[in-house]
C-alpha atoms as a PDB file:
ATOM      1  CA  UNK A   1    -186.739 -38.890  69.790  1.00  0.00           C
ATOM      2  CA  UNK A   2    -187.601 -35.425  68.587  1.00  0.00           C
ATOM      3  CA  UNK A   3    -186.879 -34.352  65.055  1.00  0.00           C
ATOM      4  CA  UNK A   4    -185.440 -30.994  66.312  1.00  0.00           C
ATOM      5  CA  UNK A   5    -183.357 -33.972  68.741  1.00  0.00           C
ATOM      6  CA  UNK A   6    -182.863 -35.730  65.319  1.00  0.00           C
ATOM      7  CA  UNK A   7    -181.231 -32.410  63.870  1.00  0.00           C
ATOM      8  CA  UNK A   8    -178.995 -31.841  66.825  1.00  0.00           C
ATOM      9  CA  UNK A   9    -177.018 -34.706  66.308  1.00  0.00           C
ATOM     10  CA  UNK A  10    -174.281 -35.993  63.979  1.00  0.00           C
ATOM     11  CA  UNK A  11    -173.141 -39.817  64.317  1.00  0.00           C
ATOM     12  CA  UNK A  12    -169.843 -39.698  63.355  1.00  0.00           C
ATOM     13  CA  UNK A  13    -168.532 -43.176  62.401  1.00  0.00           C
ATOM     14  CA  UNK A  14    -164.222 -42.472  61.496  1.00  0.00           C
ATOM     15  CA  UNK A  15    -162.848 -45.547  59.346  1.00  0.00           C
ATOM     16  CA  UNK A  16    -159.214 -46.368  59.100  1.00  0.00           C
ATOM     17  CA  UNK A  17    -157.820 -48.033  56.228  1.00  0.00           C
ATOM     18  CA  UNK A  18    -154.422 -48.696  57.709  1.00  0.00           C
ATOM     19  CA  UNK A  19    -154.826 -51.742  60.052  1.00  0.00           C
ATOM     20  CA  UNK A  20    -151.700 -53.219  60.746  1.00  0.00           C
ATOM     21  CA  UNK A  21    -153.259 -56.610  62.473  1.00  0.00           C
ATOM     22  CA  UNK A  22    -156.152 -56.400  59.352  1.00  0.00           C
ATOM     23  CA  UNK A  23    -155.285 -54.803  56.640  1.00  0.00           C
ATOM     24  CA  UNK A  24    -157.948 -53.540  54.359  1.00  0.00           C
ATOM     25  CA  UNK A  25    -160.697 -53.615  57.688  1.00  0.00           C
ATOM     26  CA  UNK A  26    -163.268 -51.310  56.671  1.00  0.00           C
ATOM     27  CA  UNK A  27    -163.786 -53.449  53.676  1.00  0.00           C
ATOM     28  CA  UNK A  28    -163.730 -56.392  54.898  1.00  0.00           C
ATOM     29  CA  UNK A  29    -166.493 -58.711  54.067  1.00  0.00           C
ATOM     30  CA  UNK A  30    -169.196 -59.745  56.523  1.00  0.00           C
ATOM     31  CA  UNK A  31    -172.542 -61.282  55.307  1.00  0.00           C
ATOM     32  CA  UNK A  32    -172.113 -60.109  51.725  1.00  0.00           C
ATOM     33  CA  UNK A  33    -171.521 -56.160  52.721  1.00  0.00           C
ATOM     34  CA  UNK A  34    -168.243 -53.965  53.703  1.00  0.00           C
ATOM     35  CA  UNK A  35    -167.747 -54.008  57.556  1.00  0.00           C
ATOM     36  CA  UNK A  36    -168.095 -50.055  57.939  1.00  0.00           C
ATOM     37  CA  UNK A  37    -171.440 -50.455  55.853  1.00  0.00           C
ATOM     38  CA  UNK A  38    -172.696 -53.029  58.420  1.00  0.00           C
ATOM     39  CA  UNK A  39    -171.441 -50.262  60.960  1.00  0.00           C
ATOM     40  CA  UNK A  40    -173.260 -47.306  59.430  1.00  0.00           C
ATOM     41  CA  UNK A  41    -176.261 -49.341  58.755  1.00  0.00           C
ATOM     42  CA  UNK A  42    -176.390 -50.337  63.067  1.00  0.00           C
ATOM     43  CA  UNK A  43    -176.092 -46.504  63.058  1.00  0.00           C
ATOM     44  CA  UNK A  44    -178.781 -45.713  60.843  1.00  0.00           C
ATOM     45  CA  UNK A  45    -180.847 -48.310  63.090  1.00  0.00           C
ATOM     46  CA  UNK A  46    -180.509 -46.264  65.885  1.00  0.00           C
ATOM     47  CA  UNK A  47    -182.150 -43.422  64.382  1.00  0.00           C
ATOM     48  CA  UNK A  48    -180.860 -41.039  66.213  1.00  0.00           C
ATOM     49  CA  UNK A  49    -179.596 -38.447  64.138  1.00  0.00           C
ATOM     50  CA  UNK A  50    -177.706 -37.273  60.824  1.00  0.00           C
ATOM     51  CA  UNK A  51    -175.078 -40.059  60.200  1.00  0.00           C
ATOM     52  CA  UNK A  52    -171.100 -39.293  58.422  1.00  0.00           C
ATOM     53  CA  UNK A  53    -169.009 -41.569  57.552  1.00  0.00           C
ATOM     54  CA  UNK A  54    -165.027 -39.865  57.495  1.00  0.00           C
ATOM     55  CA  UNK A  55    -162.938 -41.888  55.699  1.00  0.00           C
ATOM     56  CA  UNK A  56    -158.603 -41.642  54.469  1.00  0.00           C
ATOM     57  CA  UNK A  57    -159.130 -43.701  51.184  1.00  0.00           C
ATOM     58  CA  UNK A  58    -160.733 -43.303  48.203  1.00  0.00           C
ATOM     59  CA  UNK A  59    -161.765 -46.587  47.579  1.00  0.00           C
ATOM     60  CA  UNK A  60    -163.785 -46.890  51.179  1.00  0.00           C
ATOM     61  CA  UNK A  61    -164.904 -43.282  50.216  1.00  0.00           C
ATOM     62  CA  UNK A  62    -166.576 -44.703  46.786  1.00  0.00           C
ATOM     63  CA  UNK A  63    -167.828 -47.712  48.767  1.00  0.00           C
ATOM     64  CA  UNK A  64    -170.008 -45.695  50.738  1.00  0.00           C
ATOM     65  CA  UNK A  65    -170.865 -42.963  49.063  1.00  0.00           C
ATOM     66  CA  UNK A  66    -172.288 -45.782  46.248  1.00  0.00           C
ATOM     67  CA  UNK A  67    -174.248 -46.833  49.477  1.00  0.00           C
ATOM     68  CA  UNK A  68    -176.145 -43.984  49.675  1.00  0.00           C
ATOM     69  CA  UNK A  69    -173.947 -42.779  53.289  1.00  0.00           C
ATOM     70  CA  UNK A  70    -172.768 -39.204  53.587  1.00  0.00           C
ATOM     71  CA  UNK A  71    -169.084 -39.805  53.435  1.00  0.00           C
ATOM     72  CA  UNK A  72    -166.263 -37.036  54.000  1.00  0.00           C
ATOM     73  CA  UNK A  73    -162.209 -37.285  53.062  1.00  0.00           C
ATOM     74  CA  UNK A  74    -160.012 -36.476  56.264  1.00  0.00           C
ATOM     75  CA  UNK A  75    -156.151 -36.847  56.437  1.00  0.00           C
ATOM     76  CA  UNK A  76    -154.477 -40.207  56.802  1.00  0.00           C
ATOM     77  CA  UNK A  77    -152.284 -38.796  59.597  1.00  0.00           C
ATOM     78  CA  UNK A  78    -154.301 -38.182  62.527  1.00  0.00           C
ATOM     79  CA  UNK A  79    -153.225 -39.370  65.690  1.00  0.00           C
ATOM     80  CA  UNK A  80    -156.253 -40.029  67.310  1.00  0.00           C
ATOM     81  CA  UNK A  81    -159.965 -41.032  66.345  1.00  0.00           C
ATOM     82  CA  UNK A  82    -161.356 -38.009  67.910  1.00  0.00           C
ATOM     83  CA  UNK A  83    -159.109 -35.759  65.892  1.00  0.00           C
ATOM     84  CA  UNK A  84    -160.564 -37.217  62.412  1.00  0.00           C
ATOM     85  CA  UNK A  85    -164.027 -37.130  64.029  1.00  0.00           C
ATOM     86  CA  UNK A  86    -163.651 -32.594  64.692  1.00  0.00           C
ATOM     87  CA  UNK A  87    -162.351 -32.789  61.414  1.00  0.00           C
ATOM     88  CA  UNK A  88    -165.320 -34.540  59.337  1.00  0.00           C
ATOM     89  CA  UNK A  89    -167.616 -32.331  62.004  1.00  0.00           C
ATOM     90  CA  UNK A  90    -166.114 -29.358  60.985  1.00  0.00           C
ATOM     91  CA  UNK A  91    -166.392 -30.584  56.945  1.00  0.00           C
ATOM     92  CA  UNK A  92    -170.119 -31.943  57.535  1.00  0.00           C
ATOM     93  CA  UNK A  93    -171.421 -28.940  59.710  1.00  0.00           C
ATOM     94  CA  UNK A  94    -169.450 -26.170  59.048  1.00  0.00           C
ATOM     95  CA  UNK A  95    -172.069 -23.611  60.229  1.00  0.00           C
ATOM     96  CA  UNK A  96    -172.626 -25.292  63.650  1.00  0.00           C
ATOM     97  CA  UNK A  97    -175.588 -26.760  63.846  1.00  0.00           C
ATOM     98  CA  UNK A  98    -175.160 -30.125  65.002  1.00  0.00           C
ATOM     99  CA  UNK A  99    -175.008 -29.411  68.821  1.00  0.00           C
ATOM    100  CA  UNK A 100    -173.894 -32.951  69.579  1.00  0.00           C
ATOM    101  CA  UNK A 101    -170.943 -35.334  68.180  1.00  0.00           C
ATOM    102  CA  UNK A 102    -171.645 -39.510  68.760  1.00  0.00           C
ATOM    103  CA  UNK A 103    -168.494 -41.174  67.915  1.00  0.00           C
ATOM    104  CA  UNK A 104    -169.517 -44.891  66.650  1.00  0.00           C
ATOM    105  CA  UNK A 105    -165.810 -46.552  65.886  1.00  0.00           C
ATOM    106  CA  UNK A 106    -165.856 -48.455  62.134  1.00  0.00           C
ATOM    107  CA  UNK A 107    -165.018 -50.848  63.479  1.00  0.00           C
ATOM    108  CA  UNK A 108    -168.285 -52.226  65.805  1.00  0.00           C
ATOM    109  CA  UNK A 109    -169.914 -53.781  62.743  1.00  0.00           C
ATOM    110  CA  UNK A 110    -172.377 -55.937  65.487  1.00  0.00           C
ATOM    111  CA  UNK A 111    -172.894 -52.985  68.140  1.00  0.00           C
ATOM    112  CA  UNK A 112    -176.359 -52.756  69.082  1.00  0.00           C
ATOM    113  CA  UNK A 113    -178.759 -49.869  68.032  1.00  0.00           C
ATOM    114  CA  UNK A 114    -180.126 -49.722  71.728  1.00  0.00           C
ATOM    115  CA  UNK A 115    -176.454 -48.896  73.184  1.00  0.00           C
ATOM    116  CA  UNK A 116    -175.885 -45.809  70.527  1.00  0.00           C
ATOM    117  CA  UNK A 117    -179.252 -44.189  71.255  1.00  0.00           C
ATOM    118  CA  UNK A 118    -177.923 -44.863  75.271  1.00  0.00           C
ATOM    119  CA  UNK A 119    -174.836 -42.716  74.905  1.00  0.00           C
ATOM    120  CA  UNK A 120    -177.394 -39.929  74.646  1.00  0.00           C
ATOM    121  CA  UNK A 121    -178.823 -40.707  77.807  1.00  0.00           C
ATOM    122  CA  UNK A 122    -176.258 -38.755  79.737  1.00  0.00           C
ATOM    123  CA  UNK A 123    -176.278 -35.329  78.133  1.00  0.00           C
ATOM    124  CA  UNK A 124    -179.653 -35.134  79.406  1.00  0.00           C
ATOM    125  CA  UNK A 125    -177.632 -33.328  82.590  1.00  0.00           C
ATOM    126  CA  UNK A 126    -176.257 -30.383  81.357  1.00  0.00           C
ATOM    127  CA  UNK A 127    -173.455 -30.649  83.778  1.00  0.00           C
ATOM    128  CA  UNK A 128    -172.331 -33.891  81.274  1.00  0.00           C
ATOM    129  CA  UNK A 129    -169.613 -32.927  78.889  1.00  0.00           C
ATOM    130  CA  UNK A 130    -169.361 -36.208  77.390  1.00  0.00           C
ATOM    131  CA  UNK A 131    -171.242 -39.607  77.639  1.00  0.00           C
ATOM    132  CA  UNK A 132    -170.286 -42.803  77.121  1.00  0.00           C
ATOM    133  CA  UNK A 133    -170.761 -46.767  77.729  1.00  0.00           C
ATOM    134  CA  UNK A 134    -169.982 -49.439  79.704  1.00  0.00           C
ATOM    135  CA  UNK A 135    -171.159 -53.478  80.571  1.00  0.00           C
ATOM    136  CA  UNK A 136    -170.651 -55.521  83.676  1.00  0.00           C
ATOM    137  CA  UNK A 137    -167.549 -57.663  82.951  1.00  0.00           C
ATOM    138  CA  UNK A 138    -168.898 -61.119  83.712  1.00  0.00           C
ATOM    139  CA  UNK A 139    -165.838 -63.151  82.953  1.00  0.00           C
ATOM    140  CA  UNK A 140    -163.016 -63.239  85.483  1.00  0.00           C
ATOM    141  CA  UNK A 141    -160.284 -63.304  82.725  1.00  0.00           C
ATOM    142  CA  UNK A 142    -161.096 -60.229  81.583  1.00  0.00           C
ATOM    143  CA  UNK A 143    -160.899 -58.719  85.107  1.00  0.00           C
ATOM    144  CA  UNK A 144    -157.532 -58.815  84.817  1.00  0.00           C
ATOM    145  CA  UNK A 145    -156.847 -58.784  81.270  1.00  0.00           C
ATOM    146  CA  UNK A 146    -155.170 -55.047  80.171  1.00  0.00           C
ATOM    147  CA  UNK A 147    -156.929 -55.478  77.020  1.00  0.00           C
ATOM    148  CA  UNK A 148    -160.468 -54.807  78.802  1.00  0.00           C
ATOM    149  CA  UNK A 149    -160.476 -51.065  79.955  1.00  0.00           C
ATOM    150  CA  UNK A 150    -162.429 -50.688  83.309  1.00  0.00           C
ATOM    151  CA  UNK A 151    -164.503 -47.522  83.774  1.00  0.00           C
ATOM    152  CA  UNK A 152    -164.295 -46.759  87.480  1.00  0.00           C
ATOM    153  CA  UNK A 153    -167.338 -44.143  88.861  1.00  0.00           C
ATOM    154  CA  UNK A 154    -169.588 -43.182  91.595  1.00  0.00           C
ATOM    155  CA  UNK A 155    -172.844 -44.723  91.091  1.00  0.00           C
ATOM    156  CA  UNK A 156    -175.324 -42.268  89.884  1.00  0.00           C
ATOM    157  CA  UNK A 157    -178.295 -44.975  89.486  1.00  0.00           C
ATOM    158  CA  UNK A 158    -178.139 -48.559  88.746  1.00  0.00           C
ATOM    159  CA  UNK A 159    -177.470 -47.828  85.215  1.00  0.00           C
ATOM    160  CA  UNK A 160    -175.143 -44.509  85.482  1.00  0.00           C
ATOM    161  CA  UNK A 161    -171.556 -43.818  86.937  1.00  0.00           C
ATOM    162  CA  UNK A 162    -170.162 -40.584  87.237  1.00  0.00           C
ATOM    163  CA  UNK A 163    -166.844 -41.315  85.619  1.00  0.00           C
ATOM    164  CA  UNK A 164    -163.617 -41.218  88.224  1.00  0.00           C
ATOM    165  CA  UNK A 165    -160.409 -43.015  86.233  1.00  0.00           C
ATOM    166  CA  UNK A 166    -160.156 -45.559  82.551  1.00  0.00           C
ATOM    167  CA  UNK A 167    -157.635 -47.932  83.637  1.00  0.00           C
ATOM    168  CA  UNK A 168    -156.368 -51.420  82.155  1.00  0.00           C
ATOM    169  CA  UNK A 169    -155.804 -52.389  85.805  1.00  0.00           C
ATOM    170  CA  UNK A 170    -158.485 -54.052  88.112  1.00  0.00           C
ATOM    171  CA  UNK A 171    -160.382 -51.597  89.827  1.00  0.00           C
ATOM    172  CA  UNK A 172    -161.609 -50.709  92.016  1.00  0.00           C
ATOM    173  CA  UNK A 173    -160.388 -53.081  94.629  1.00  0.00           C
ATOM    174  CA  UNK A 174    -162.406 -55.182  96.695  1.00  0.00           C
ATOM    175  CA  UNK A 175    -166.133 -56.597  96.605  1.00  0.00           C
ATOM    176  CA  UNK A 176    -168.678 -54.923  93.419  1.00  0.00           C
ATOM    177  CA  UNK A 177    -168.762 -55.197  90.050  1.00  0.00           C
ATOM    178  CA  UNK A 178    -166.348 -54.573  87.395  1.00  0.00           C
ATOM    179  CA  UNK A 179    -167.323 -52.578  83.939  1.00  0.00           C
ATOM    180  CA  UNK A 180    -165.700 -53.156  80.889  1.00  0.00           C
ATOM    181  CA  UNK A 181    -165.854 -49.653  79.187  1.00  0.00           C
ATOM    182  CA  UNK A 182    -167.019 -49.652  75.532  1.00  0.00           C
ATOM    183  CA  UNK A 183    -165.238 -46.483  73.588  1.00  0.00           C
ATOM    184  CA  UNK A 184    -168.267 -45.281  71.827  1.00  0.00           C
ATOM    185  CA  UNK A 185    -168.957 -41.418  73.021  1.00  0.00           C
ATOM    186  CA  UNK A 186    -171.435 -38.835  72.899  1.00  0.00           C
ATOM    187  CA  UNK A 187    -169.806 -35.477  72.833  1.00  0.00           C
ATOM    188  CA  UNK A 188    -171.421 -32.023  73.500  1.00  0.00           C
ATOM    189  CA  UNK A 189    -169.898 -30.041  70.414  1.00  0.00           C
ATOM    190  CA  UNK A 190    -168.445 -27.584  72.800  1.00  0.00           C
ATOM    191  CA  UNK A 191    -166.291 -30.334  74.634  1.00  0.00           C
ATOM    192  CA  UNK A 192    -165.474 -32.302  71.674  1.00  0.00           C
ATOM    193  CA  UNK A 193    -163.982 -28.490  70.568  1.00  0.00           C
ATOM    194  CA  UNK A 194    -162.051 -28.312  73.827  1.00  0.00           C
ATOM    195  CA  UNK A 195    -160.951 -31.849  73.649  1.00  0.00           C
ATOM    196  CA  UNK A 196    -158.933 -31.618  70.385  1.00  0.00           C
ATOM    197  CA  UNK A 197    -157.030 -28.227  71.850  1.00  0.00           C
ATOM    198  CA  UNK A 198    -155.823 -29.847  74.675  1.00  0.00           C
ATOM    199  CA  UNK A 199    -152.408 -31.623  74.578  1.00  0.00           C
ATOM    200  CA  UNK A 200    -152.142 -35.401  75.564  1.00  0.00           C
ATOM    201  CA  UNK A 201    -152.251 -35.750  79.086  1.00  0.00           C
ATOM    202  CA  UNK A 202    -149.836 -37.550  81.608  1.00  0.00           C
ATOM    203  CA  UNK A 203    -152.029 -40.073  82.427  1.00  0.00           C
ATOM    204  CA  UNK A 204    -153.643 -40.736  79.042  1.00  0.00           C
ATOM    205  CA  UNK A 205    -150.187 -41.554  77.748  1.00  0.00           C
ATOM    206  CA  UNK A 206    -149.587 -43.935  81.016  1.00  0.00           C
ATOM    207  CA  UNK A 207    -152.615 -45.690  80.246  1.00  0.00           C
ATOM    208  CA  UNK A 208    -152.455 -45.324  76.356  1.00  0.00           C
ATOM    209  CA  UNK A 209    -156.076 -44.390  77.148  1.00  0.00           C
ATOM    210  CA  UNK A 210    -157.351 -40.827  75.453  1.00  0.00           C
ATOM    211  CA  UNK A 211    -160.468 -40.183  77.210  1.00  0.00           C
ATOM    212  CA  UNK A 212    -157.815 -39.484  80.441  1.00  0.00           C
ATOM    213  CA  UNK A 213    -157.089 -36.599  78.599  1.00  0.00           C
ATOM    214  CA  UNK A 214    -160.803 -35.314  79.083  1.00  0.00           C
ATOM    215  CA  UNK A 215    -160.723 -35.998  82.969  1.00  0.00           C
ATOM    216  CA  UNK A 216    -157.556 -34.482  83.863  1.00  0.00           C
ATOM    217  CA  UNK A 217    -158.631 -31.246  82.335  1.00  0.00           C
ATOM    218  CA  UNK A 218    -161.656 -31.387  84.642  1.00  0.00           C
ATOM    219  CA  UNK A 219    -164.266 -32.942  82.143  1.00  0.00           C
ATOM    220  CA  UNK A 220    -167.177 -34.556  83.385  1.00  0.00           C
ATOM    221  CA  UNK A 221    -167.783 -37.864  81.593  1.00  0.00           C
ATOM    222  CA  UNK A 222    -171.119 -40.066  82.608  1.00  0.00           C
ATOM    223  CA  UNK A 223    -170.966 -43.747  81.779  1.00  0.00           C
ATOM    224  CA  UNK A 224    -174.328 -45.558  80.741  1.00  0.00           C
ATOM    225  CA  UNK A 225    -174.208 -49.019  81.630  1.00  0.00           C
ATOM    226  CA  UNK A 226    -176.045 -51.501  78.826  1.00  0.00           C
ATOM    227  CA  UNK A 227    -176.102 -54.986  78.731  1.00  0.00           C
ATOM    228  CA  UNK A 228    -173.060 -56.446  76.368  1.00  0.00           C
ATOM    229  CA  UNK A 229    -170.151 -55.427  74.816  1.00  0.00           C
ATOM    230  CA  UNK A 230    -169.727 -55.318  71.180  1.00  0.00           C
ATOM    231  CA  UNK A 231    -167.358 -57.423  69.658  1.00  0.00           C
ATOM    232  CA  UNK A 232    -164.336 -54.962  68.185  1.00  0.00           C
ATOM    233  CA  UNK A 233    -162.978 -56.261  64.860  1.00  0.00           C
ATOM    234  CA  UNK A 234    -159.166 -56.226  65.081  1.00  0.00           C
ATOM    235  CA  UNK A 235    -158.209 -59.429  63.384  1.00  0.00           C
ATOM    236  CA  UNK A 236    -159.414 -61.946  61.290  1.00  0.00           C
ATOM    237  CA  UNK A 237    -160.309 -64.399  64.086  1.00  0.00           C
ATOM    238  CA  UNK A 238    -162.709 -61.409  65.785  1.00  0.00           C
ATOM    239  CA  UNK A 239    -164.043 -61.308  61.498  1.00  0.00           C
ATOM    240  CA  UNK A 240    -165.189 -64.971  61.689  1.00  0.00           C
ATOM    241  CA  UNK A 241    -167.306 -63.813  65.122  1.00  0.00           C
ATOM    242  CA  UNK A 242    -168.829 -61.134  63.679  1.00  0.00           C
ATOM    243  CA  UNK A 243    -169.690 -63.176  60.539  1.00  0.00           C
ATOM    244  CA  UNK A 244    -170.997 -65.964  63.019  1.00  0.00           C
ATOM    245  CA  UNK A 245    -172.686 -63.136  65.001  1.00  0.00           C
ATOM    246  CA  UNK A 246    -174.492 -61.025  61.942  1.00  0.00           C
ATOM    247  CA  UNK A 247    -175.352 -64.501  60.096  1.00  0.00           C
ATOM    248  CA  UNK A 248    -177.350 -65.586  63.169  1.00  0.00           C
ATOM    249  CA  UNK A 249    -174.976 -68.701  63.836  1.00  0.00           C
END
């Protein structure tokens, strides 16, 4: 990529200390480093742009900053991710010159480089407000599971849907493939800036799914498809994977 590309970009990774199923998570210890520094070190694989790690506690803030990772402060009471990410955007890159927002959640400590530099892949149409990722569900279980979030789109290519619905139904009915949607996004600053203004949407509270929110106020979100899904750390049983994953077991 470009270093004017490089410039344009700010990989926002948010990190929330209050984990009711794992208390403590962005410090949690996996192969000998915090879990948001294996994270922002996947991110700073990628190489795709300026990377910011926005934080609610001082001792994850010292943690990183001791790291050598930009790190910014943002209030413990934000209801969503996206609001603490427009918050540590507006804190990082006050003047604007970050033209594009990647949200990488703290919590993806084994997400692959390849799949963050893919969320950009979208906002290569300017028509794209905001890109983000999906994977082929290959397990029937998780066809039906409401824990897996299906992306549901009109094929674009083999690897791109035009994003339709987010539901934690199966869909679409009948014969094709599934896609488990991964919630890491690639925002165009301008529609990240929209996003926050707009209240929570009728269907996003429905589906407890926020990126609704963006397609009922006539967004237009592409989905990349990649190969796998990473593994999202919500309790200490998905810990052991990732320590069995980053460890090479």
């Amino acid at each position: 990529m470009p270093q004017t590309e490089l410039a344009d970009t700010l990989v926002l990774i948010p990190a929330r200390m209050a984990s009711t199923r794992l208390p403590g998570k962005p410090l949690a210890d996996i192969c000998g480093l915090p879990m948001i520094l294996q994270v922002a070190k996947r991110a700073q694989e990628a190489e795709v742009g300026r990377i910011i790690v926005a934080v609610d506690d001082q001792q994850v803030f010292d943690v990183v900053q001791n790291a050598g990772f930009e790190v910014v402060m943002t209030r413990v009471d934000h209801q969503s991710g996206s609001d603490r990410i427009y918050e540590a955007m507006m804190k990082a890159d006050p003047d604007g010159k970050a033209r594009v927002i990647i949200n990488v959640q703290g919590d993806l400590p084994t997400i692959d480089p390849d799949s963050i530099r893919a969320a950009l892949r979208p906002l290569e149409d300017p028509a794209v407000d905001i890109a983000t990722l999906a994977a082929e569900i290959t397990h029937d279980d998780e066809k039906t599971s409401p824990n897996v979030v299906k992306a549901v789109g009109s094929p674009l290519s083999d690897s791109r849907l035009r994003a339709l619905y987010f539901t934690r139904a199966t869909a679409p009915y009948g014969a094709g493939p599934l896609y488990h949607h991964i919630g890491l996004y690639a925002y165009r600053r301008s529609a990240l800036e929209q996003f926050v203004k707009l209240a929570p949407s009728t269907l996003e509270k429905r589906e407890s799914l926020e990126q609704l929110r963006a397609l009922e106020a006539g967004m237009r979100i592409d989905v990349e498809i990649v190969r796998t899904v990473p593994l999202g750390v919500d309790t200490a049983a998905d810990l052991d994977k990732a320590r069995a994953i980053l460890s090479g077991q």
